[in-house]
Protein backbone atom coordinates (compact mmCIF):
# COMPACT_ATOMS: atom_id res chain seq x y z
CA UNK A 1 17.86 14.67 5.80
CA UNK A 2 18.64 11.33 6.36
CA UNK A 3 18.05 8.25 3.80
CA UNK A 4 15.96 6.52 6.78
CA UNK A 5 13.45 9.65 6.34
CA UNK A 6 13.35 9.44 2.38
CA UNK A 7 13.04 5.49 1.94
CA UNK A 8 11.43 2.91 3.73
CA UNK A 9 14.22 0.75 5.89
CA UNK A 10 14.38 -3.10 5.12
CA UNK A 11 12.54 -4.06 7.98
CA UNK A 12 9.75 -1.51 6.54
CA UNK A 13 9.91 -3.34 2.98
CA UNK A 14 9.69 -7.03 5.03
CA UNK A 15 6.81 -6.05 6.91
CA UNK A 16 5.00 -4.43 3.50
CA UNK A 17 5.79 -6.92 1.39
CA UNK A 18 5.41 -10.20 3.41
CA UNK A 19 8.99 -11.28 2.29
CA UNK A 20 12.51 -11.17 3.60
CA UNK A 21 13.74 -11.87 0.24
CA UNK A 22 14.76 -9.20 -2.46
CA UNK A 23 13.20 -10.97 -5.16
CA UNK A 24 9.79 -11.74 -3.10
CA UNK A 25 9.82 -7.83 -2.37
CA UNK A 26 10.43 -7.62 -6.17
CA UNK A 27 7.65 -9.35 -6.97
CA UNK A 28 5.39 -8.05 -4.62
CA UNK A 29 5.98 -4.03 -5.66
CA UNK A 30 5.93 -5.29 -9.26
CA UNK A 31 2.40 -6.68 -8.72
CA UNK A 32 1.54 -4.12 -5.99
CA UNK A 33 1.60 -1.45 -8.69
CA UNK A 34 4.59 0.41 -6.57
CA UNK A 35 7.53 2.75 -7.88
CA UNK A 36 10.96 1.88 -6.81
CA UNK A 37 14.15 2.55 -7.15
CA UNK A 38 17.07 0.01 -6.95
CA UNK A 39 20.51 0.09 -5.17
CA UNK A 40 23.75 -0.83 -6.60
CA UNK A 41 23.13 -3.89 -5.13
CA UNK A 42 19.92 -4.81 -6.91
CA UNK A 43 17.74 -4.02 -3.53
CA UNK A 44 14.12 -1.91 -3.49
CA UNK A 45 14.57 1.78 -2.71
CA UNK A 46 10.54 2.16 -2.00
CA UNK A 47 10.29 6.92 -1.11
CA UNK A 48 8.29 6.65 2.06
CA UNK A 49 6.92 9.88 0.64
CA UNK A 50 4.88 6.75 -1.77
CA UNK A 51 4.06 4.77 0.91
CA UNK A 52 2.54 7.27 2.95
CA UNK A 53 0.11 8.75 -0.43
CA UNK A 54 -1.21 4.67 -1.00
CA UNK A 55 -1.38 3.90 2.70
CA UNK A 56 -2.26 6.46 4.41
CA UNK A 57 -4.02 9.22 1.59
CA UNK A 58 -5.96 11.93 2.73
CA UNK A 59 -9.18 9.80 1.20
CA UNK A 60 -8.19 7.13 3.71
CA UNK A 61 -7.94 9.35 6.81
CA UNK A 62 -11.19 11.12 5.73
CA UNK A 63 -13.45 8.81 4.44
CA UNK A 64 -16.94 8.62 6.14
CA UNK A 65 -18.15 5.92 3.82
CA UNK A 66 -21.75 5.03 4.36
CA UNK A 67 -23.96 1.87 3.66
CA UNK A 68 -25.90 2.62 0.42
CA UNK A 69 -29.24 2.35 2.27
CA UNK A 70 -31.04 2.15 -1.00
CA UNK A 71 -29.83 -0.83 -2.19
CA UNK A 72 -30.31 -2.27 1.16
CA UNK A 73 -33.93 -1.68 1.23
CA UNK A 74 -33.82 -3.20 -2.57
CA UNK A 75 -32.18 -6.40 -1.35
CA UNK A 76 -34.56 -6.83 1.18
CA UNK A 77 -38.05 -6.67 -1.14
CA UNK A 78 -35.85 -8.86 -3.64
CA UNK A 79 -35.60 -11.99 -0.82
CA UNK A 80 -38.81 -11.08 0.96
């Protein structure tokens, strides 16, 4: 297995994180609630395994959310 298939590359952290930067990526995970790693260098090491429970959970995929109808209908005698 590859490192590509167990982390996110750079260009995935950039495009998650908004920043090109280590320390913006940093500071976004930090604030982001996100588990990393770091490299000898001091870079993110974000497990794709991670990315794909927040981004793309089961919940996510099958959620049928559906208007609370109630609360509607209680909105609407409220401003009538």
């Amino acid at each position: 297995m590859e490192t590509n298939d167990l982390f996110l590359t750079k260009q995935d952290l950039q495009s998650l994180t908004g920043s090109c930067r280590v320390r913006g990526q940093l500071l976004w995970l930090d604030q982001n609630g996100w588990t990393y790693t770091l490299t000898c260098r001091g870079e993110p090491r974000v497990a794709r395994e991670l990315f794909h429970a927040k981004m793309v959970s089961p919940q996510t995929l099958h959620s049928h959310a559906q208007p609370n109808w109630s609360a509607a209908r209680r909105l609407s005698e409220v401003c009538a």
